[in-house]
PDB file of N, CA and C in Angstrom:
ATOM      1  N   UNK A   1     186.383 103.323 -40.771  1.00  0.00           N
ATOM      2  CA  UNK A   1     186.591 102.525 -41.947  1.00  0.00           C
ATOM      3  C   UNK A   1     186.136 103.331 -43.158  1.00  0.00           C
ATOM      4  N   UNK A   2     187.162 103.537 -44.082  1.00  0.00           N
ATOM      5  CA  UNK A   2     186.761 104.350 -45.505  1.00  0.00           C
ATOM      6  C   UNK A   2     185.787 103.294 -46.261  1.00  0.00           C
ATOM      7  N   UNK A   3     184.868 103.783 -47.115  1.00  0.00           N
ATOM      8  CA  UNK A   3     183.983 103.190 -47.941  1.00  0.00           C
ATOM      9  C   UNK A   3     184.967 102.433 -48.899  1.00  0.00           C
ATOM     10  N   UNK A   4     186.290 102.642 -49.365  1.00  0.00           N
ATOM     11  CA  UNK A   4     187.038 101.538 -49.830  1.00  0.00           C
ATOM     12  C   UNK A   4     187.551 100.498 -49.425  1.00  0.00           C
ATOM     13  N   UNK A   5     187.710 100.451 -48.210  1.00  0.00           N
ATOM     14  CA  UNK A   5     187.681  99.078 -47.010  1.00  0.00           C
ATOM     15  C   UNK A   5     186.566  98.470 -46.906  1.00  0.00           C
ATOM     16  N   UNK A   6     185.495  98.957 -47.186  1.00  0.00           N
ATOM     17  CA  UNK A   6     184.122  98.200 -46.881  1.00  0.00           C
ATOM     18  C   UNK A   6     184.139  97.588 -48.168  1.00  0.00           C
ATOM     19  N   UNK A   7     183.941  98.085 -49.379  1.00  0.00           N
ATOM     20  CA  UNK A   7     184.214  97.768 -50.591  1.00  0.00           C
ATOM     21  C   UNK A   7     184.895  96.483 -50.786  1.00  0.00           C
ATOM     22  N   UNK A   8     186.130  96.876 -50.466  1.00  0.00           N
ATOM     23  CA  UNK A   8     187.139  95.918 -50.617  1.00  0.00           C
ATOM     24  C   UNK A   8     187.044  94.392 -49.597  1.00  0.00           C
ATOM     25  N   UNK A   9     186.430  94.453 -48.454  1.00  0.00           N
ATOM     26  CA  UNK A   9     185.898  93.548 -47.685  1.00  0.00           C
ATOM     27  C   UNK A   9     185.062  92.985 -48.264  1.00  0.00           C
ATOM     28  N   UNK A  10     183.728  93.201 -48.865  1.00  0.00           N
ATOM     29  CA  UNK A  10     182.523  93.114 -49.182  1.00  0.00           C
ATOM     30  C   UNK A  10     183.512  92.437 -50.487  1.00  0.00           C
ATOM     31  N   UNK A  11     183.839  92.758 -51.551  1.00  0.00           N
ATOM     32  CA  UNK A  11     184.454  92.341 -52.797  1.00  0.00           C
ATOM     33  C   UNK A  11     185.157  90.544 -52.713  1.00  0.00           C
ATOM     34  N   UNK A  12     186.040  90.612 -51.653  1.00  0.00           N
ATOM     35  CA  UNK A  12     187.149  90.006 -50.995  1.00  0.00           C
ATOM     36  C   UNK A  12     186.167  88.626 -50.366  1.00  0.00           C
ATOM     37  N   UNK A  13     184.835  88.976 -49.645  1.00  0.00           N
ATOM     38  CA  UNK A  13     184.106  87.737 -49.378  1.00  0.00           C
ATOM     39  C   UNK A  13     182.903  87.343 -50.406  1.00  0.00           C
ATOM     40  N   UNK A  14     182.692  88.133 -51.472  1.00  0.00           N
ATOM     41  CA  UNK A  14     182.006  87.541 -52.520  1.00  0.00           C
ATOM     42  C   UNK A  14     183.321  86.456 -53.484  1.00  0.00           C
ATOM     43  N   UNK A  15     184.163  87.171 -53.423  1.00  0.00           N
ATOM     44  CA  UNK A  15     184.611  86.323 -54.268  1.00  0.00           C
ATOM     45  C   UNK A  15     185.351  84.508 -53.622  1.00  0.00           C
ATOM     46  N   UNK A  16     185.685  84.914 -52.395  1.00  0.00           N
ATOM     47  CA  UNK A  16     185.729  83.646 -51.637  1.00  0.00           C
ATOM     48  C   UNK A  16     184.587  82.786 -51.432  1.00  0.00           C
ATOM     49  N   UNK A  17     183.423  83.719 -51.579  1.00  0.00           N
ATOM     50  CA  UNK A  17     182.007  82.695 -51.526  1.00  0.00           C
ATOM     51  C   UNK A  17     182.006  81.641 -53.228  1.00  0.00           C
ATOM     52  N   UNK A  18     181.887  82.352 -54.279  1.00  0.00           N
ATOM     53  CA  UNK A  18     182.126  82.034 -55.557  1.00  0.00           C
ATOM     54  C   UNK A  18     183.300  81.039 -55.343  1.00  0.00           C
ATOM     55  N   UNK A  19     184.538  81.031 -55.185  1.00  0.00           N
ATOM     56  CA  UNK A  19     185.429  80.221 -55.448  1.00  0.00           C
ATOM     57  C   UNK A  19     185.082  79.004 -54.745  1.00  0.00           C
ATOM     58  N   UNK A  20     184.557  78.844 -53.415  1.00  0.00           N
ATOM     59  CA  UNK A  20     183.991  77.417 -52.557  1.00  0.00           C
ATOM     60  C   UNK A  20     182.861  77.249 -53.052  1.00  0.00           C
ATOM     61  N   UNK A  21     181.841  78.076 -53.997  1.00  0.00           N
ATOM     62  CA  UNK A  21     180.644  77.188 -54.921  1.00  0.00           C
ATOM     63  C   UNK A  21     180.805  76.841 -55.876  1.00  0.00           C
ATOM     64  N   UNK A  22     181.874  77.196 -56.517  1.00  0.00           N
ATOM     65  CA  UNK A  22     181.657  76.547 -58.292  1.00  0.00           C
ATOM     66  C   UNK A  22     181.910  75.716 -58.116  1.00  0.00           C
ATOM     67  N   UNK A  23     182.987  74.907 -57.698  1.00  0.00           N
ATOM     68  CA  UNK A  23     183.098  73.364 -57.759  1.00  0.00           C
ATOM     69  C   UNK A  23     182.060  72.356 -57.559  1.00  0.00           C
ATOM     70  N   UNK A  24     180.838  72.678 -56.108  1.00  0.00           N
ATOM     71  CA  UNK A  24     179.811  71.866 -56.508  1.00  0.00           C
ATOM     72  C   UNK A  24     179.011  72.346 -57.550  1.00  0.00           C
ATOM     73  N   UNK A  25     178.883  73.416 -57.280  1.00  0.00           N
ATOM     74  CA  UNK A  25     177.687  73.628 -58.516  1.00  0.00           C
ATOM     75  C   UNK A  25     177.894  73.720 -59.684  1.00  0.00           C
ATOM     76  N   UNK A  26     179.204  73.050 -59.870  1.00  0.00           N
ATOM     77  CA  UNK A  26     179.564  72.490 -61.484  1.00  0.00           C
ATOM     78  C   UNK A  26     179.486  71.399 -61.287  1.00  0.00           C
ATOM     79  N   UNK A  27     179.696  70.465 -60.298  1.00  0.00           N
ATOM     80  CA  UNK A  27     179.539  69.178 -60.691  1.00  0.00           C
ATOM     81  C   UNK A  27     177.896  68.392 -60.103  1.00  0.00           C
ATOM     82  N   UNK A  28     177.037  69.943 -59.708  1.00  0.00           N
ATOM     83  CA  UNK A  28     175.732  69.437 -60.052  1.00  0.00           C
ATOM     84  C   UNK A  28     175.004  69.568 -61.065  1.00  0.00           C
ATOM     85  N   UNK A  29     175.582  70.841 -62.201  1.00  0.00           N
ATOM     86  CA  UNK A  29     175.393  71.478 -63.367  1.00  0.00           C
ATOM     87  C   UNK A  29     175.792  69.655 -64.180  1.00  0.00           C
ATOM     88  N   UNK A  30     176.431  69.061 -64.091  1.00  0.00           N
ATOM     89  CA  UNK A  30     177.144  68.537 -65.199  1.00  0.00           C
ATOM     90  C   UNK A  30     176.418  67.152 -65.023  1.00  0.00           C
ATOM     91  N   UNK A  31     176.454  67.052 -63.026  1.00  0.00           N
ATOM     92  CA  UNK A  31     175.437  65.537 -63.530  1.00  0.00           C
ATOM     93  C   UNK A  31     173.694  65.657 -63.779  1.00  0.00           C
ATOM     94  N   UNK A  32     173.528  66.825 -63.452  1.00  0.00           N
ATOM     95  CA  UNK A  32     172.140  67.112 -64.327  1.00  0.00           C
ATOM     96  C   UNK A  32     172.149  67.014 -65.582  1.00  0.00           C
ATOM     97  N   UNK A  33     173.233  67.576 -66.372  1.00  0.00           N
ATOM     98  CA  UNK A  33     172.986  67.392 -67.752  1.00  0.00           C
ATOM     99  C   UNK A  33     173.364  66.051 -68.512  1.00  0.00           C
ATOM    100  N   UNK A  34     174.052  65.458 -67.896  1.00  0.00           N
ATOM    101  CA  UNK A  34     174.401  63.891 -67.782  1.00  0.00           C
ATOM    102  C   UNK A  34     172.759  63.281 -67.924  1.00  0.00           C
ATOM    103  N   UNK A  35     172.502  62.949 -66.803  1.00  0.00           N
ATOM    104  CA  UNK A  35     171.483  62.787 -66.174  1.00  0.00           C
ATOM    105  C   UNK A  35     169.870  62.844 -67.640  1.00  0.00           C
ATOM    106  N   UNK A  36     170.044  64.163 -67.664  1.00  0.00           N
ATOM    107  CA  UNK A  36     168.978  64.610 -68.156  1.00  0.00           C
ATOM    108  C   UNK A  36     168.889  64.331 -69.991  1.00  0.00           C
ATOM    109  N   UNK A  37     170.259  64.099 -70.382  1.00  0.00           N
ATOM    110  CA  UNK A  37     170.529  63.098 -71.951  1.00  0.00           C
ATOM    111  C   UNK A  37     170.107  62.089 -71.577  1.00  0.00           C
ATOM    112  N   UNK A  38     170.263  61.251 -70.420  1.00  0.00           N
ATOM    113  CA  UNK A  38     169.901  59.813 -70.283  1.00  0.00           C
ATOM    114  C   UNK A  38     168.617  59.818 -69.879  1.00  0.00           C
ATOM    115  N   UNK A  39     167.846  60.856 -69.667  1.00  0.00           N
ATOM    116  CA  UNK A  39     166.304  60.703 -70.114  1.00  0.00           C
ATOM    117  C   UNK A  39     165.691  60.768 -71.178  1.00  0.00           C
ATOM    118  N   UNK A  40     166.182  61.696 -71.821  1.00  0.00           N
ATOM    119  CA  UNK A  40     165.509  62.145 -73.108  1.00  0.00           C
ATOM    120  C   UNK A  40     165.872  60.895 -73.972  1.00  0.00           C
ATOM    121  N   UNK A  41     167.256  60.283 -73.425  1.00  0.00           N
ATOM    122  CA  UNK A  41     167.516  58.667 -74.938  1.00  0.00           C
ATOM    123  C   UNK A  41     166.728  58.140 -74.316  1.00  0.00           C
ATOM    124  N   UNK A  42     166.269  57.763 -72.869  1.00  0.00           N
ATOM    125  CA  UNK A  42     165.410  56.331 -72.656  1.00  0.00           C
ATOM    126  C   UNK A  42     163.629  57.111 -72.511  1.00  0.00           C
ATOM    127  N   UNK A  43     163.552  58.176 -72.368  1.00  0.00           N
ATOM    128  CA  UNK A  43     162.404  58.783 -72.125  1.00  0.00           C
ATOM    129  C   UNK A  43     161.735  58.373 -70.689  1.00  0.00           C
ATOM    130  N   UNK A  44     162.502  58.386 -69.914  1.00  0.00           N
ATOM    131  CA  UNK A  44     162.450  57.686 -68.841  1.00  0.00           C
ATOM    132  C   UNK A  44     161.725  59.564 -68.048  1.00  0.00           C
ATOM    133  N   UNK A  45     160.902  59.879 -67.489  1.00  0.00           N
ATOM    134  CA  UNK A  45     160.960  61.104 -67.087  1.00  0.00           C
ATOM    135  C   UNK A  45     160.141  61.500 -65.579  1.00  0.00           C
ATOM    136  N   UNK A  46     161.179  60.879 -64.895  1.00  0.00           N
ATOM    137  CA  UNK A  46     161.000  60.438 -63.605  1.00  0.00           C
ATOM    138  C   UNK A  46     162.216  61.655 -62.679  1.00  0.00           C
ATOM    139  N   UNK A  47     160.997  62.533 -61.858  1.00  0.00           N
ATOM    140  CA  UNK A  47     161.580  63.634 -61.347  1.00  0.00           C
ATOM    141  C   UNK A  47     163.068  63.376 -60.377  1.00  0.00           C
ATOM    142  N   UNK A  48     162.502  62.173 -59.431  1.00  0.00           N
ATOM    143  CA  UNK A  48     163.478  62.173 -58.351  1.00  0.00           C
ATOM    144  C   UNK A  48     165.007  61.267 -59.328  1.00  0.00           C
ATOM    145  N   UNK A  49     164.607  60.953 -60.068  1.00  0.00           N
ATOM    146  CA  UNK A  49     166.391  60.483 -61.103  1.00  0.00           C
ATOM    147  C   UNK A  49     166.814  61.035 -60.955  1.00  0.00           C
ATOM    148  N   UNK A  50     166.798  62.308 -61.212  1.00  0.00           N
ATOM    149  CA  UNK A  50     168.064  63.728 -61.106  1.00  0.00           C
ATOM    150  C   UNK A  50     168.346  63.892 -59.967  1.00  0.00           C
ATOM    151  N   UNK A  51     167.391  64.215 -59.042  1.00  0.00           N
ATOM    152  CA  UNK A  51     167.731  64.872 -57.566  1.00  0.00           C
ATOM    153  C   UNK A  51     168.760  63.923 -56.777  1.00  0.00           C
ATOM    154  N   UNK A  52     167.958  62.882 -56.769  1.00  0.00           N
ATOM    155  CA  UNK A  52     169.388  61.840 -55.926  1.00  0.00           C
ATOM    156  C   UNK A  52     170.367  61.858 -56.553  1.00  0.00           C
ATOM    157  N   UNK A  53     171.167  61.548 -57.281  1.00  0.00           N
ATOM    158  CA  UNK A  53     172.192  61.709 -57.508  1.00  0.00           C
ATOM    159  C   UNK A  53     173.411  62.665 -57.795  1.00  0.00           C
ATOM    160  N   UNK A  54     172.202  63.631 -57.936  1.00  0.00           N
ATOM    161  CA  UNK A  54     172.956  64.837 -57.420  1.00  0.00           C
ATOM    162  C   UNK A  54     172.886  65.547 -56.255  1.00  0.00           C
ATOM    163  N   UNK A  55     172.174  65.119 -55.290  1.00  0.00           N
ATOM    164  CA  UNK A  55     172.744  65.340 -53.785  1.00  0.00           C
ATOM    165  C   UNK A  55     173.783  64.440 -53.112  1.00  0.00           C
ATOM    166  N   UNK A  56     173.597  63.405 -53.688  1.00  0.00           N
ATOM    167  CA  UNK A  56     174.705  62.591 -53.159  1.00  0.00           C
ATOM    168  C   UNK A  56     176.369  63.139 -54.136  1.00  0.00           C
ATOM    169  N   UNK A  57     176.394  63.101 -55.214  1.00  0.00           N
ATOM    170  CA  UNK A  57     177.406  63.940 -55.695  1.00  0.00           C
ATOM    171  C   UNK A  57     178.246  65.323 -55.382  1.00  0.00           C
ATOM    172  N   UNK A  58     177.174  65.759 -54.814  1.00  0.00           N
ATOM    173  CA  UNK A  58     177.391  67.512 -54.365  1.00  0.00           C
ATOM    174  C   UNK A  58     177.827  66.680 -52.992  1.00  0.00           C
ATOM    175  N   UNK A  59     177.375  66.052 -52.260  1.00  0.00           N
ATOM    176  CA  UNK A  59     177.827  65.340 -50.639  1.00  0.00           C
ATOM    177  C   UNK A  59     179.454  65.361 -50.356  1.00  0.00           C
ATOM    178  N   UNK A  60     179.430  64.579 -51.907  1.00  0.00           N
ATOM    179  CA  UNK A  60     180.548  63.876 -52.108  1.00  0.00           C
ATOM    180  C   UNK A  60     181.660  64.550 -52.367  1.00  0.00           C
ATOM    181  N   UNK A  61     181.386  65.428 -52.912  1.00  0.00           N
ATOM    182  CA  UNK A  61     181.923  66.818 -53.580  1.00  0.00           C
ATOM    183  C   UNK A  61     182.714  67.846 -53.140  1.00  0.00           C
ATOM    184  N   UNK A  62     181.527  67.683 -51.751  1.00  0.00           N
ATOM    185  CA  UNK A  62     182.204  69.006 -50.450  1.00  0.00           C
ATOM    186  C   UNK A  62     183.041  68.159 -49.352  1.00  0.00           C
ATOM    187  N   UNK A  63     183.103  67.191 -49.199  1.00  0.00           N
ATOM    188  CA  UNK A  63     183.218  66.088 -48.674  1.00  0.00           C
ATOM    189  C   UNK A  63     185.044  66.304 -48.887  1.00  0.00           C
ATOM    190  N   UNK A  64     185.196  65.762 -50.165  1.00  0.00           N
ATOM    191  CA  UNK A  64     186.184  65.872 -50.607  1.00  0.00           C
ATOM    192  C   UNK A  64     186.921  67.131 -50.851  1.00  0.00           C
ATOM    193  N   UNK A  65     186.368  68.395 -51.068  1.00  0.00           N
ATOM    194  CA  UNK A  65     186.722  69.634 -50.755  1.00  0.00           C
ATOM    195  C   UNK A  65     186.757  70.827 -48.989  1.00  0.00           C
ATOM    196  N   UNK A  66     186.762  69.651 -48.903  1.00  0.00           N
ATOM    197  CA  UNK A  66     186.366  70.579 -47.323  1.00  0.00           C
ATOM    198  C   UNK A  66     187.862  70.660 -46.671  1.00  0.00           C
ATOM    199  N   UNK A  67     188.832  69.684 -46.741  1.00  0.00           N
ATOM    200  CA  UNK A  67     190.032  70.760 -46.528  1.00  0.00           C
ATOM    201  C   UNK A  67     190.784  71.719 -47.356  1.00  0.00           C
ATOM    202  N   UNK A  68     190.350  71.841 -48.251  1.00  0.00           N
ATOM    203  CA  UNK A  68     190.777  73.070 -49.077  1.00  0.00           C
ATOM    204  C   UNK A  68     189.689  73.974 -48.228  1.00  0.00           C
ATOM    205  N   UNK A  69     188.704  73.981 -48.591  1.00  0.00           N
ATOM    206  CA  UNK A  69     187.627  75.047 -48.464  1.00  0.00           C
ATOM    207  C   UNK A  69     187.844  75.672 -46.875  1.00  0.00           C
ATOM    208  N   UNK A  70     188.020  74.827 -45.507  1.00  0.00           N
ATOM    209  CA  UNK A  70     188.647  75.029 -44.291  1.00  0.00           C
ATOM    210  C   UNK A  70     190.007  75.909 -44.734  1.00  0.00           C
ATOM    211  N   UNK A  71     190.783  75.355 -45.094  1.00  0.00           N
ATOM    212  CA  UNK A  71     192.204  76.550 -45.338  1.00  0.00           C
ATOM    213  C   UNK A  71     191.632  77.855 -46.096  1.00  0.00           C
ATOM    214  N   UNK A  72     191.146  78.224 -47.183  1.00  0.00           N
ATOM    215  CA  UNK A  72     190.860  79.376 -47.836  1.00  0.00           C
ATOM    216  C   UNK A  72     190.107  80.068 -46.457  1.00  0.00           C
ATOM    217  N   UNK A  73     189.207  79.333 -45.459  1.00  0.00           N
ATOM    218  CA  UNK A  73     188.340  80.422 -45.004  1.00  0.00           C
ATOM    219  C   UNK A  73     189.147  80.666 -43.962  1.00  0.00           C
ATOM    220  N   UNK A  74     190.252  79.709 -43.333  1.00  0.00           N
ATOM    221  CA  UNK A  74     190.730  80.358 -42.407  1.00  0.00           C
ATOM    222  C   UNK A  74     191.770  81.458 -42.388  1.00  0.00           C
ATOM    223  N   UNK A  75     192.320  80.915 -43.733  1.00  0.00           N
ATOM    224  CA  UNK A  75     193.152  82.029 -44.545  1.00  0.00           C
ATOM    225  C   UNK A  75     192.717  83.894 -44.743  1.00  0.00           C
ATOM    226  N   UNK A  76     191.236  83.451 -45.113  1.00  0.00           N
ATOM    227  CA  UNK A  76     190.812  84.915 -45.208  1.00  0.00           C
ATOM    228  C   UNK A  76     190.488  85.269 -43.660  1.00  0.00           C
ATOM    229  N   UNK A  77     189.966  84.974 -42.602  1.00  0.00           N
ATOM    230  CA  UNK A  77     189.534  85.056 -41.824  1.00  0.00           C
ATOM    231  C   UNK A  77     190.656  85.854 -40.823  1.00  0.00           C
ATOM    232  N   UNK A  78     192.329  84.816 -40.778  1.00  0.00           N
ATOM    233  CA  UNK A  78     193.072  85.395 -40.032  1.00  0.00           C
ATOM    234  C   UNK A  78     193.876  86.807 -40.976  1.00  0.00           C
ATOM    235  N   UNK A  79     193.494  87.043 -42.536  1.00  0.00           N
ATOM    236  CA  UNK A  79     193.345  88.476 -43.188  1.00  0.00           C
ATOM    237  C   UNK A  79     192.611  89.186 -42.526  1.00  0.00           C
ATOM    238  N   UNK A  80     191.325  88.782 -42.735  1.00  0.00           N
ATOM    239  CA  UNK A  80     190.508  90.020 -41.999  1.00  0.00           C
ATOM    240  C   UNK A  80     190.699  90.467 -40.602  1.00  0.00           C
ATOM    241  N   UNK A  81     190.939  89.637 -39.740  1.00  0.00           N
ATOM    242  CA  UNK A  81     191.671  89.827 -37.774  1.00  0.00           C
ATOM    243  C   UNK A  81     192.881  90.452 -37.613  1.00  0.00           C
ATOM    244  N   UNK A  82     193.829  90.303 -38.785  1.00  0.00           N
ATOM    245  CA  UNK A  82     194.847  91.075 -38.790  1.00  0.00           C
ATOM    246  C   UNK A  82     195.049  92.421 -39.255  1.00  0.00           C
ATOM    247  N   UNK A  83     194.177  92.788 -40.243  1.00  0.00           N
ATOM    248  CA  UNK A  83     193.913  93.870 -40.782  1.00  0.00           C
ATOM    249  C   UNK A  83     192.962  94.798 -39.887  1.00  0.00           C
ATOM    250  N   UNK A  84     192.369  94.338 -38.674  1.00  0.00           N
ATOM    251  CA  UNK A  84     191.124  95.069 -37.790  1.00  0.00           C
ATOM    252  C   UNK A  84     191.792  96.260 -37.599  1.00  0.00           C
ATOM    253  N   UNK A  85     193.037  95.766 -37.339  1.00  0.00           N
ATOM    254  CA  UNK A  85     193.589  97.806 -36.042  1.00  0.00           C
ATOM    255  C   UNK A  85     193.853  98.700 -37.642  1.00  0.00           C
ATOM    256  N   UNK A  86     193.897  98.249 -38.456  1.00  0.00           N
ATOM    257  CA  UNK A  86     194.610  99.226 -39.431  1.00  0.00           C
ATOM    258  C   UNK A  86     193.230 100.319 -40.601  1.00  0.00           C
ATOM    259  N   UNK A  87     192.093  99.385 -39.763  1.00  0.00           N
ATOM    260  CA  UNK A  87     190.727  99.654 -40.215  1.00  0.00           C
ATOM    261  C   UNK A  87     190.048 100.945 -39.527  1.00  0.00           C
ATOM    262  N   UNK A  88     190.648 101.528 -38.532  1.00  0.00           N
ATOM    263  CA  UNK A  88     190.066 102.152 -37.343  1.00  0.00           C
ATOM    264  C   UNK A  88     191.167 103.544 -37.098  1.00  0.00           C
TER     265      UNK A  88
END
């Protein structure tokens, strides 16, 4: 395997990792900041407010993304198995 196949492997599963996290971790980014205006107006400043609802959101999140996220990985997966003999 040339160091540009490794490269390009290594490249190829960072960026499939990134594309199946932003979606939750934007929509835990967003109900934190949700969240965290509706403390500062009521001054309410109570740790576990934030956390629950954004684990249950992120739940909900992947929940609802998990057959996309199943196709992309199997997608790359039967890339990478098919590409093995041409690696060697």
């Amino acid at each position: 395997m040339s160091p540009d196949q490794a490269v390009e492997l290594a490249r190829s599963a960072v960026v499939l990792t990134l594309l199946l996290s932003v979606p939750i971790m934007g929509v835990a980014t967003l109900v934190g900041l949700l969240i965290s205006i509706a403390q500062a107006v009521t001054q309410i400043q109570d740790q576990t407010l934030s956390f629950v609802p954004k684990i249950i959101l992120m739940l909900v999140t992947t929940l609802l993304l998990l057959p996309w996220s199943i196709t992309l990985i199997v997608e790359y997966s039967e890339d990478l198995f098919h590409s093995i003999p041409g690696m060697f």
